[in-house]
C-alpha atoms as a PDB file:
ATOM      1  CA  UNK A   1      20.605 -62.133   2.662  1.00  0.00           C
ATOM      2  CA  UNK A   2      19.939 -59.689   5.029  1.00  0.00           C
ATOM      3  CA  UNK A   3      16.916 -58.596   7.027  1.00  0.00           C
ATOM      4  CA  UNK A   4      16.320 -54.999   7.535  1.00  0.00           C
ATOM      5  CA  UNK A   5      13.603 -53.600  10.500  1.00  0.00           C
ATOM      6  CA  UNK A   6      12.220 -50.390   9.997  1.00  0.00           C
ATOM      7  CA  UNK A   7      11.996 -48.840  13.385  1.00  0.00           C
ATOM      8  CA  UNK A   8      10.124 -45.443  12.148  1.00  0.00           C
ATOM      9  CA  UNK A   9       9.166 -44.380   8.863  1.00  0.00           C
ATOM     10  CA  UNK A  10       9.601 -40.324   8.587  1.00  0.00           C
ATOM     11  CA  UNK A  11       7.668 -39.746   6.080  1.00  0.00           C
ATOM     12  CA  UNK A  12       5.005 -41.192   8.008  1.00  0.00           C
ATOM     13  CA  UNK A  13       5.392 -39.549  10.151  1.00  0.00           C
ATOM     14  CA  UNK A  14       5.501 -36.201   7.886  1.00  0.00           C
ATOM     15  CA  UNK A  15       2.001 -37.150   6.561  1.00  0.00           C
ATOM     16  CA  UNK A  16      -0.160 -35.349   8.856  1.00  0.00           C
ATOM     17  CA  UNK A  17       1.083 -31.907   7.550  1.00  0.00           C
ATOM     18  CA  UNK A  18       0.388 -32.765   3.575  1.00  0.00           C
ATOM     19  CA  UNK A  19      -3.352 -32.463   4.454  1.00  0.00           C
ATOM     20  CA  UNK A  20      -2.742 -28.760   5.727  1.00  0.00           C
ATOM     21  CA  UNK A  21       0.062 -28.093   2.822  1.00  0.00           C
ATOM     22  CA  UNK A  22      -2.168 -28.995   0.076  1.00  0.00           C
ATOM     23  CA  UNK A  23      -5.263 -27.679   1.637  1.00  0.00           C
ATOM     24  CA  UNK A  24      -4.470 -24.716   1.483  1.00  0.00           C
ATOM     25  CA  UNK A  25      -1.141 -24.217  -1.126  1.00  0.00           C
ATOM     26  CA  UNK A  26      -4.197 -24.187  -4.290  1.00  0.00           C
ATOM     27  CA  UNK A  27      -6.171 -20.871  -2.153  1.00  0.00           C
ATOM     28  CA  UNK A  28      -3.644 -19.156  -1.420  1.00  0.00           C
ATOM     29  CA  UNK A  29      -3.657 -15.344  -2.966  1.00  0.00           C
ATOM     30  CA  UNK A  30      -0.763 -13.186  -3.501  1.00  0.00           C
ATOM     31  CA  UNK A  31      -0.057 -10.717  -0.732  1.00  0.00           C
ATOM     32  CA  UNK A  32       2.412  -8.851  -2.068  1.00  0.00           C
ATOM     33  CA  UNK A  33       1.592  -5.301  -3.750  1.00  0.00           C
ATOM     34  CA  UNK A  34       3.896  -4.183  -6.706  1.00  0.00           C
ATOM     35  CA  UNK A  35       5.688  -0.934  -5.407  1.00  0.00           C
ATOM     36  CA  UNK A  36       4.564   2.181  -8.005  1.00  0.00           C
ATOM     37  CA  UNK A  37       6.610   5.305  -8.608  1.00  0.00           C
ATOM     38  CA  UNK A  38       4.604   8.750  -9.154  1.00  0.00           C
ATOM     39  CA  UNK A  39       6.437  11.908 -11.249  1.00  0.00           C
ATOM     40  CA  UNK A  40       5.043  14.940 -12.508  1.00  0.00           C
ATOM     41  CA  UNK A  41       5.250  14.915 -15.766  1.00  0.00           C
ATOM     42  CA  UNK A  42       7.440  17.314 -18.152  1.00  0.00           C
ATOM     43  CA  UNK A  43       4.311  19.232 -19.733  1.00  0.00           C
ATOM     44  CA  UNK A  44       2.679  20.607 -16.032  1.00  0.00           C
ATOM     45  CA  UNK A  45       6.636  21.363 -15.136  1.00  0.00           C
ATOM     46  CA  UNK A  46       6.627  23.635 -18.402  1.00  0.00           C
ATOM     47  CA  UNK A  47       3.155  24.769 -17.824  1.00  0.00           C
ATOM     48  CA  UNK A  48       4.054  26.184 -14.763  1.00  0.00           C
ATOM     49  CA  UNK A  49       7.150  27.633 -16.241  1.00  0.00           C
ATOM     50  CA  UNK A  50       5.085  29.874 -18.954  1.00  0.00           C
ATOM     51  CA  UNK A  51       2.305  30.566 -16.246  1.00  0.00           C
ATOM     52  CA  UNK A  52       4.838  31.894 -14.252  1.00  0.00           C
ATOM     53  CA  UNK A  53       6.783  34.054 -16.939  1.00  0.00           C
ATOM     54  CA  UNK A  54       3.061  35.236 -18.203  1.00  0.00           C
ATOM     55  CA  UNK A  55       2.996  36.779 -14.659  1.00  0.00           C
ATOM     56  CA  UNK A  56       5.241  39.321 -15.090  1.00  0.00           C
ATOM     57  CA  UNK A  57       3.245  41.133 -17.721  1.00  0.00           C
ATOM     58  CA  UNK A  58       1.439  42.496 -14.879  1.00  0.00           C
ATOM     59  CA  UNK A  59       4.591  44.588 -13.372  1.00  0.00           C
ATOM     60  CA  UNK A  60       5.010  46.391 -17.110  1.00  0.00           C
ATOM     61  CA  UNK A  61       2.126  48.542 -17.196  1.00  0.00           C
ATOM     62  CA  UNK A  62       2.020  49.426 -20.749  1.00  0.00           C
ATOM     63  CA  UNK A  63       5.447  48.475 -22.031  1.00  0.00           C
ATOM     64  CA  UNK A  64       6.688  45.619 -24.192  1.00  0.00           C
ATOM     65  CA  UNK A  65       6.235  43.430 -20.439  1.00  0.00           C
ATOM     66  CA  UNK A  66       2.542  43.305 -21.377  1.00  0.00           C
ATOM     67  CA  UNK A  67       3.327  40.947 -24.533  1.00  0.00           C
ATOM     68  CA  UNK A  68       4.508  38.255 -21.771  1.00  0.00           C
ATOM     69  CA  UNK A  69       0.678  37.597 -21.399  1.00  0.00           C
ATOM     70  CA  UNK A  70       0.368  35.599 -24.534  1.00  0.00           C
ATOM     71  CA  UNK A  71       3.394  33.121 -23.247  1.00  0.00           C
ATOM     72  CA  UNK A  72       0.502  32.395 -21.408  1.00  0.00           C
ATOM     73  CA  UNK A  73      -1.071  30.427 -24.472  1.00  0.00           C
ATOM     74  CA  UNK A  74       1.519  27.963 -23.721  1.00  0.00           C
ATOM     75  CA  UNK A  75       0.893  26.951 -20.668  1.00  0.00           C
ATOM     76  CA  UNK A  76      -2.517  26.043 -21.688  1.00  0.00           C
ATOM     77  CA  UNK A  77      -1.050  24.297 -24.926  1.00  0.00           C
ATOM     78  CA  UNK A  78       1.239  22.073 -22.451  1.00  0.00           C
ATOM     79  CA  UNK A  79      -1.336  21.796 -19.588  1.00  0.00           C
ATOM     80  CA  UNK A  80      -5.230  21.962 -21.068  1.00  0.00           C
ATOM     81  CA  UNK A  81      -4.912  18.521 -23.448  1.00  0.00           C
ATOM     82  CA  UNK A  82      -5.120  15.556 -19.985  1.00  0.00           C
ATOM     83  CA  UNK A  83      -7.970  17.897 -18.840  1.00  0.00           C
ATOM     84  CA  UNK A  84      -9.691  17.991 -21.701  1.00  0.00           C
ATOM     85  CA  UNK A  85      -9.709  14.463 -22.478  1.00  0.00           C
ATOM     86  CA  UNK A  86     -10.707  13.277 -19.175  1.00  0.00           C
ATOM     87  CA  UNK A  87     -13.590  15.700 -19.611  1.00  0.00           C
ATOM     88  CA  UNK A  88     -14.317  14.526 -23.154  1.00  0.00           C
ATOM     89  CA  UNK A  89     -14.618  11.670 -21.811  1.00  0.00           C
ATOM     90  CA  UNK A  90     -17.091  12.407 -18.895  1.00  0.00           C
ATOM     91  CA  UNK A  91     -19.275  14.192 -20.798  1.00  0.00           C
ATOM     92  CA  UNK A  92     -19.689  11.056 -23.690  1.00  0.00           C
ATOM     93  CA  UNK A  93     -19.848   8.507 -20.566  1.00  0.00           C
ATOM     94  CA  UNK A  94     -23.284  11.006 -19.157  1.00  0.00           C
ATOM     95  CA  UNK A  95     -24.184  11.848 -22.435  1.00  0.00           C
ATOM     96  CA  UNK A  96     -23.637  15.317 -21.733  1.00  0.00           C
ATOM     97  CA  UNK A  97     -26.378  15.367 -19.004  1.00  0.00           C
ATOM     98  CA  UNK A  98     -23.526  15.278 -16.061  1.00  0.00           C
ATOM     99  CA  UNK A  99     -20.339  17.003 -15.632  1.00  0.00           C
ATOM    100  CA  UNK A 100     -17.619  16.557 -13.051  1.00  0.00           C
ATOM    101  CA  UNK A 101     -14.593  18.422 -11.716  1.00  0.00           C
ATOM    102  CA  UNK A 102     -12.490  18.053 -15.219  1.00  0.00           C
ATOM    103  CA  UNK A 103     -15.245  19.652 -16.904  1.00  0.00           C
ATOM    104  CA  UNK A 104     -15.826  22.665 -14.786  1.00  0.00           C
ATOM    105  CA  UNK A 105     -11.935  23.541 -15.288  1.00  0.00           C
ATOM    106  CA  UNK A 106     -11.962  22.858 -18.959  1.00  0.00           C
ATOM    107  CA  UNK A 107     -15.011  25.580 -19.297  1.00  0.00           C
ATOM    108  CA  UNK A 108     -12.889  27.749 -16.240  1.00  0.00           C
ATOM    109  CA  UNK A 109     -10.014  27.742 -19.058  1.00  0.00           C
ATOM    110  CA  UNK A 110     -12.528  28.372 -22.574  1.00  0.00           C
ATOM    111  CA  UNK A 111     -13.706  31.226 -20.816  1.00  0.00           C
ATOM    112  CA  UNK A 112     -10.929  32.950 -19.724  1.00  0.00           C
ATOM    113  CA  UNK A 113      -9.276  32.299 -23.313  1.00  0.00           C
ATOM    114  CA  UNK A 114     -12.310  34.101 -24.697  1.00  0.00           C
ATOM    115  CA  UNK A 115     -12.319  36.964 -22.425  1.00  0.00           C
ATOM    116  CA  UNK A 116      -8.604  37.083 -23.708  1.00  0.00           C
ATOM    117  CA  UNK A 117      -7.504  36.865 -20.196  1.00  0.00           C
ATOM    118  CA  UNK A 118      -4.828  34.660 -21.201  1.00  0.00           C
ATOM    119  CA  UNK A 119      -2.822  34.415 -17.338  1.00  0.00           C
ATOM    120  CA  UNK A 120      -6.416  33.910 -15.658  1.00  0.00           C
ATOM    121  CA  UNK A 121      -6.820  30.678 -18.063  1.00  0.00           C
ATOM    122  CA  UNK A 122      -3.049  29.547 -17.756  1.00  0.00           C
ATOM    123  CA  UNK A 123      -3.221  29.597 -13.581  1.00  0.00           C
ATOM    124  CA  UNK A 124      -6.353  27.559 -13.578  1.00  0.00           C
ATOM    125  CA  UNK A 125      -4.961  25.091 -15.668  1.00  0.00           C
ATOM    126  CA  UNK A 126      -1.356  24.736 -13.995  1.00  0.00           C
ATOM    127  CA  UNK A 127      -2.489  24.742 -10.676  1.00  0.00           C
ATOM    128  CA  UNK A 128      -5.650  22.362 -11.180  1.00  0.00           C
ATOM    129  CA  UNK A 129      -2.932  19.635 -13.375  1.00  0.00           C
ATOM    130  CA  UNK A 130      -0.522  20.086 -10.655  1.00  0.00           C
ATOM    131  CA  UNK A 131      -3.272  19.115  -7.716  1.00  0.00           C
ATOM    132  CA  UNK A 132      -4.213  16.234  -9.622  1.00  0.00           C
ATOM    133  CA  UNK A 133      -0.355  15.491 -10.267  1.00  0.00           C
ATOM    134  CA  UNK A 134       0.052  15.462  -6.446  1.00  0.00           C
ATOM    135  CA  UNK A 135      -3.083  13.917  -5.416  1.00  0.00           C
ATOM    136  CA  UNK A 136      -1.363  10.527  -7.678  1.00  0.00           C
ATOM    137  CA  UNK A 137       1.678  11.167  -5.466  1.00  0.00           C
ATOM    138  CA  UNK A 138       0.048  11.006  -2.399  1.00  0.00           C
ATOM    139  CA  UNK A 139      -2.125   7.790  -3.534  1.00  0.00           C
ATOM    140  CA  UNK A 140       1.249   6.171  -4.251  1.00  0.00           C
ATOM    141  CA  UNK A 141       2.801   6.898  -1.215  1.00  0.00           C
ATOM    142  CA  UNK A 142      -0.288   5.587   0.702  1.00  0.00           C
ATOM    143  CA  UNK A 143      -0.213   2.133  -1.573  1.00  0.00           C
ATOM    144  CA  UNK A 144       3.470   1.623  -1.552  1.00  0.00           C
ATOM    145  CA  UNK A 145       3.249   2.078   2.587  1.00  0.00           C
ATOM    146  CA  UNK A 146       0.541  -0.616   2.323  1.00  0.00           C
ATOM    147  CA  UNK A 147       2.774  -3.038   0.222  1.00  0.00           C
ATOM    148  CA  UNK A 148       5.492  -2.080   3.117  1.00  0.00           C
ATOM    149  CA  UNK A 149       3.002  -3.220   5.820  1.00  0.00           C
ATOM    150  CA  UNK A 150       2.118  -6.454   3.811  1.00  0.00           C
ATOM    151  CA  UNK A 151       6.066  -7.474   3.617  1.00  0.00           C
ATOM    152  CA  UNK A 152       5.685  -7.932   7.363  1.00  0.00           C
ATOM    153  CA  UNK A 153       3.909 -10.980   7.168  1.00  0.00           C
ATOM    154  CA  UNK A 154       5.649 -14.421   7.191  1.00  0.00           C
ATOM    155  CA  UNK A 155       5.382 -16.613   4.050  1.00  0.00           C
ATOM    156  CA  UNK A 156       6.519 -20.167   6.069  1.00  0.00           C
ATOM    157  CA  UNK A 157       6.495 -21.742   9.243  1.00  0.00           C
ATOM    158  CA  UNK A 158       8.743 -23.870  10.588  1.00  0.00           C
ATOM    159  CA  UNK A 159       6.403 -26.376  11.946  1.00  0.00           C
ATOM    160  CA  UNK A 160       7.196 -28.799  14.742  1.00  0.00           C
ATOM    161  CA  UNK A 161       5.953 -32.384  14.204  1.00  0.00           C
ATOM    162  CA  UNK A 162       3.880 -33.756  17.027  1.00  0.00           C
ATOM    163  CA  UNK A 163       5.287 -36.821  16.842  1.00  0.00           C
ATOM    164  CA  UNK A 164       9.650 -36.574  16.411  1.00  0.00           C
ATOM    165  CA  UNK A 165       9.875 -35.179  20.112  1.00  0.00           C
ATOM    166  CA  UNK A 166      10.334 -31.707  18.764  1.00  0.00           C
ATOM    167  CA  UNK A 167      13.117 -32.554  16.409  1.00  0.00           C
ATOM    168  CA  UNK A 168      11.861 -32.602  13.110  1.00  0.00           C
ATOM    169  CA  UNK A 169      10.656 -29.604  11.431  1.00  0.00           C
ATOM    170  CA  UNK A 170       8.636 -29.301   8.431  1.00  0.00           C
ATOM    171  CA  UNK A 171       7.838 -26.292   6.186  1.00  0.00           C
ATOM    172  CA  UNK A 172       4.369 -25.079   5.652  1.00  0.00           C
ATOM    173  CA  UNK A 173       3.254 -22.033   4.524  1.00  0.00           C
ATOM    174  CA  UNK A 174       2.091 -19.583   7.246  1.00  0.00           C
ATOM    175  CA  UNK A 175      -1.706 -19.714   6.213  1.00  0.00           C
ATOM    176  CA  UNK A 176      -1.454 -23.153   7.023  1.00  0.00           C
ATOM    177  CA  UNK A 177      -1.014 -23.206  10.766  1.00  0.00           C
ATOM    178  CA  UNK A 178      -3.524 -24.224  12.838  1.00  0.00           C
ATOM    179  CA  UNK A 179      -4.253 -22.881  16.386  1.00  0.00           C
ATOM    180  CA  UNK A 180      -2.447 -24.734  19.137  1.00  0.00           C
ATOM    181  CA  UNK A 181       0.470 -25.518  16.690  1.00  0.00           C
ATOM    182  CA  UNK A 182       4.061 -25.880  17.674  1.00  0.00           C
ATOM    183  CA  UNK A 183       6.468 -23.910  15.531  1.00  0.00           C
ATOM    184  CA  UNK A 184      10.074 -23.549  15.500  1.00  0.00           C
ATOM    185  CA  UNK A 185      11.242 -19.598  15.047  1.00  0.00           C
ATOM    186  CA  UNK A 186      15.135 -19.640  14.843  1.00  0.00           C
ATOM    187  CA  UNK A 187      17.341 -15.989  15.432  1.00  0.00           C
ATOM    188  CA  UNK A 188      16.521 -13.996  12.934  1.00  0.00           C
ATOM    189  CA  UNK A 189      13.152 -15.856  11.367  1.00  0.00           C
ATOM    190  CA  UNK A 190       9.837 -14.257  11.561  1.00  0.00           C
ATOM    191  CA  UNK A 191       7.585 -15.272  13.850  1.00  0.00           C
ATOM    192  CA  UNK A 192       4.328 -16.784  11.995  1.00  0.00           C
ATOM    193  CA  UNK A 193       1.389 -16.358  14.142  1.00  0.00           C
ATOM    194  CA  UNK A 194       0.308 -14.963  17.042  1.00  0.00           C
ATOM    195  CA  UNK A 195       0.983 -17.291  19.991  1.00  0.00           C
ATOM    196  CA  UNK A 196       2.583 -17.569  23.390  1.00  0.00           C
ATOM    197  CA  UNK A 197       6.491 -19.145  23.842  1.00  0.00           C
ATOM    198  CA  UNK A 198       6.903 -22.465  25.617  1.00  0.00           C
ATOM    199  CA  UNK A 199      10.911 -22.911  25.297  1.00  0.00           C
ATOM    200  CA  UNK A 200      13.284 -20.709  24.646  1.00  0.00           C
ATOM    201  CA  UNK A 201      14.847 -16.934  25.605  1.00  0.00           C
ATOM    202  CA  UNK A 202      15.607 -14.762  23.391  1.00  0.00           C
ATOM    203  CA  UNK A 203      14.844 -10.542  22.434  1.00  0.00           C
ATOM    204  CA  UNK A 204      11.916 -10.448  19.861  1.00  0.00           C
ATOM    205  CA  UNK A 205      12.315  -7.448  17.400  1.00  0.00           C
ATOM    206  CA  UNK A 206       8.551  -5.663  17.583  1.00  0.00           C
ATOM    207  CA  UNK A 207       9.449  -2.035  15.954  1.00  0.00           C
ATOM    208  CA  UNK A 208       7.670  -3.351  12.967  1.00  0.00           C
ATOM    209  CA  UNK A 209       4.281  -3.086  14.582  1.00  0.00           C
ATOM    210  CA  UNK A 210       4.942  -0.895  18.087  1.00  0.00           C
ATOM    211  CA  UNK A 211       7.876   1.000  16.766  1.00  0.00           C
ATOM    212  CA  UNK A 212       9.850  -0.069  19.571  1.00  0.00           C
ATOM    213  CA  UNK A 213      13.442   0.140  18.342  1.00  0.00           C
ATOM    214  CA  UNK A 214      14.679  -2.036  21.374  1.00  0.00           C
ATOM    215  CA  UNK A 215      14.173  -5.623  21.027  1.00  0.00           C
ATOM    216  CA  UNK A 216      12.129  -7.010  24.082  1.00  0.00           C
ATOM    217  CA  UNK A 217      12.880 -10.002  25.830  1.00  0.00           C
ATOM    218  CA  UNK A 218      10.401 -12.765  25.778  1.00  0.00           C
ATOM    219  CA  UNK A 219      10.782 -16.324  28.250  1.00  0.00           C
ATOM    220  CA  UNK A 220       8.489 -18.646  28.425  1.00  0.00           C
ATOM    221  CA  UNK A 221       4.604 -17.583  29.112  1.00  0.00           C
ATOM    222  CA  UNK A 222       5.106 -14.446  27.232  1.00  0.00           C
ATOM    223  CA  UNK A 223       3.404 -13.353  23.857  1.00  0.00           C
ATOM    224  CA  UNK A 224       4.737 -13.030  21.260  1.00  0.00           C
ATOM    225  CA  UNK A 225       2.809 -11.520  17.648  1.00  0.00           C
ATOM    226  CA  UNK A 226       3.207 -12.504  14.309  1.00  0.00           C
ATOM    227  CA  UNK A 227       5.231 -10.574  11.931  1.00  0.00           C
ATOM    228  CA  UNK A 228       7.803  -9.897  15.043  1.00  0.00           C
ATOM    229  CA  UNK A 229      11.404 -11.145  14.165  1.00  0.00           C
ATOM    230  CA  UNK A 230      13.539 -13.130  16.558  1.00  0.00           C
ATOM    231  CA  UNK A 231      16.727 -10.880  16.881  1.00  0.00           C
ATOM    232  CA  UNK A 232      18.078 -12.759  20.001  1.00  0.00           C
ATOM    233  CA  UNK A 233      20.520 -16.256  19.577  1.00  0.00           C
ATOM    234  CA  UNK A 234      18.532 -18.500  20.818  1.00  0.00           C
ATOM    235  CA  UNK A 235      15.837 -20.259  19.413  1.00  0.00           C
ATOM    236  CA  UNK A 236      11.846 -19.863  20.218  1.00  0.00           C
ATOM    237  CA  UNK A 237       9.429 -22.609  20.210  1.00  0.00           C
ATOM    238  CA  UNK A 238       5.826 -20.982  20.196  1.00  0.00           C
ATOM    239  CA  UNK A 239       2.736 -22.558  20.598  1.00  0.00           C
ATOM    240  CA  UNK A 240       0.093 -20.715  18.374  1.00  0.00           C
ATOM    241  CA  UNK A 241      -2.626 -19.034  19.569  1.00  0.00           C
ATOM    242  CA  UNK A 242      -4.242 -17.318  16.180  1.00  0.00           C
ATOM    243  CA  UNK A 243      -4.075 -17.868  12.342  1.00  0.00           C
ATOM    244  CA  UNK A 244      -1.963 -15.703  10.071  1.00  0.00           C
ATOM    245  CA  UNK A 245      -4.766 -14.619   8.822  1.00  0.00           C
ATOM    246  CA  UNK A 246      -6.383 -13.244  12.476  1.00  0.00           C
ATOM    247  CA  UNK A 247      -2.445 -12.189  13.578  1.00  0.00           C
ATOM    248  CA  UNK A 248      -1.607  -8.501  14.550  1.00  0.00           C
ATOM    249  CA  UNK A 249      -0.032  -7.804  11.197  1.00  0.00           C
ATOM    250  CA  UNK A 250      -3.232  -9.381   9.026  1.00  0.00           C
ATOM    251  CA  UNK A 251      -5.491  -7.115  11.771  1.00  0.00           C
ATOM    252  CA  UNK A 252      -3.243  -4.148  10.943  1.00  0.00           C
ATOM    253  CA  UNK A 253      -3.183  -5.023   6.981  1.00  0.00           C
ATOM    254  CA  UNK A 254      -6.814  -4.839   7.511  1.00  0.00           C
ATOM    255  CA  UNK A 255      -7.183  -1.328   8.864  1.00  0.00           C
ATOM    256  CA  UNK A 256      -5.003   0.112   6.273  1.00  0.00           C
ATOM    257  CA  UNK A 257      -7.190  -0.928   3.631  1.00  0.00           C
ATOM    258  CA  UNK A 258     -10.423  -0.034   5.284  1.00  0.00           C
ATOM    259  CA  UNK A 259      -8.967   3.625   6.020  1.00  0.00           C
ATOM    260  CA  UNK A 260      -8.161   4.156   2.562  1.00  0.00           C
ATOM    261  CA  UNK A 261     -11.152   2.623   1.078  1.00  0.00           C
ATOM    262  CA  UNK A 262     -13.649   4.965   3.208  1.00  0.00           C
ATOM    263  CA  UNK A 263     -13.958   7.902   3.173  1.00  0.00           C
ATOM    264  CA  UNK A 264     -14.600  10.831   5.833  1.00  0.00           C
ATOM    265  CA  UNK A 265     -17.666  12.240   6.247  1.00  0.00           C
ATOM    266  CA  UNK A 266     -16.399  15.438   5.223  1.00  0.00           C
ATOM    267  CA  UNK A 267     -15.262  13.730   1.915  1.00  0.00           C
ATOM    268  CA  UNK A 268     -18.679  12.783   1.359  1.00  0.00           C
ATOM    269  CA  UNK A 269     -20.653  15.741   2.227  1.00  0.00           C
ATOM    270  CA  UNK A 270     -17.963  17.496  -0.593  1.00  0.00           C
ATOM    271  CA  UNK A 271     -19.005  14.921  -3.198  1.00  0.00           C
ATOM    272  CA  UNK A 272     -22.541  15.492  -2.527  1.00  0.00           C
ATOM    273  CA  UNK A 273     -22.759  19.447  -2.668  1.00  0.00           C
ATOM    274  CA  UNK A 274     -20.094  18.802  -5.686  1.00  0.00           C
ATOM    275  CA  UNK A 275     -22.751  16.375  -7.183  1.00  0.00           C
ATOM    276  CA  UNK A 276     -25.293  19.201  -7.322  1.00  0.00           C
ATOM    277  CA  UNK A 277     -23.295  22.543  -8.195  1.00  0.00           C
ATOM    278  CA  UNK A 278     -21.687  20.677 -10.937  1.00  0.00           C
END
């Protein structure tokens, strides 16, 4: 028989992070924002096509060019329907008592089509679909530059444990790292969280938050942010200083959303003297 000695247990030693790891692995929320496409779609393309067409009854005089003005009915036919409905739909939500942009164009269009000025009535219907149609496309832009700025930040930390002399690492999710934490960052790994290097030399990638397409070089004492990529070959051992969730990309994730979710003041006085002339 033979006796066996444990000299040290590591997954003892490994314990102290399960606290942090489960703590926090049941709240954590998805980040990431599902990148949208925007198109204008085939009916405003051939609305615009017959508005345009309709046009050129107006260089004819009296000639057969002046029957171009009922192509115009087709542009309406292709571009009037999406208006309509969101301004059916207005109408039965107020019970008629309240009207909004959607409705205003829809009566724009009736009227012209009863004054038989066909063109008048296809040009405010093209060009109000195709505002809306780009208004989408700029919205999408904005929320797929958003989901962009949200890829920055790191999903795990290579955290050092306290008590292996700095040569075990464990795995934790970056929302789990406390302040004053020692994590590991090799070449080419994000940096976690904000914090300030204690080994290591290396060039720290920062064009993702400064646009500074040089990597800088960062020794020990210097800051470093989180979201930053080691693109030197050494390794970085950082002591943190913030929580993912207080780091320069979470602060910068947080000023995207707040400037798209309020609005100027010039936005608002619109909607207001909108609120009362419609």
């Amino acid at each position: 028989n033979q006796i066996i000695q444990i000299v040290s247990d590591g997954g003892a030693d490994g314990m102290w992070a399960l606290q942090y790891y489960n703590n926090n692995n049941n709240n954590q929320e998805s980040t990431s924002i599902e990148e949208q496409h925007s198109t204008v779609r085939w009916t405003i393309i051939l609305s615009g096509i017959f508005w345009v067409v309709s046009m050129l009854s107006y260089i004819g005089g009296d000639t057969y060019w002046v029957y171009l003005k009922y192509v115009a009915l087709l542009s309406v036919v292709f571009g009037l329907p999406p208006i309509a409905v969101k301004a059916y739909k207005t109408m039965r939500r107020s019970n008629c008592c309240r009207f909004d942009v959607n409705c205003m164009m829809l009566f724009a269009a009736v009227g012209a089509l009863a004054l038989q000025d066909y063109t008048e009535s296809a040009a405010v219907t093209f060009l109000f679909a195709i505002s809306e149609a780009l208004e989408q496309r700029a919205t999408v832009r904005a929320r797929n530059a958003l989901s962009a700025i949200v890829c920055l930040r790191p999903e795990y930390a290579n955290v050092i444990n306290p008590v292996s002399n700095g040569y075990a690492l464990v795995v934790l999710p970056a929302n789990s790292v406390a302040v004053g934490t020692l994590v590991s960052v090799a070449p080419g790994d994000k940096i976690p969280c904000d914090g300030v290097v204690t080994e290591g030399n290396s060039a720290v990638d920062e064009s993702s938050l400064t646009g500074e397409s040089r990597p800088v070089h960062k020794s020990v004492g210097q800051p470093v942010s989180g979201g930053t990529i080691n693109a030197g070959d050494t390794r970085l051992v950082v002591r943190t200083t913030a929580t993912s969730n207080n780091s320069a990309v979470a602060r910068l994730i947080r000023l995207v959303e707040e400037a798209q979710s309020n609005r100027s003041d010039t936005e608002k006085l619109v909607d207001t003297f909108a609120r009362v002339y419609t």
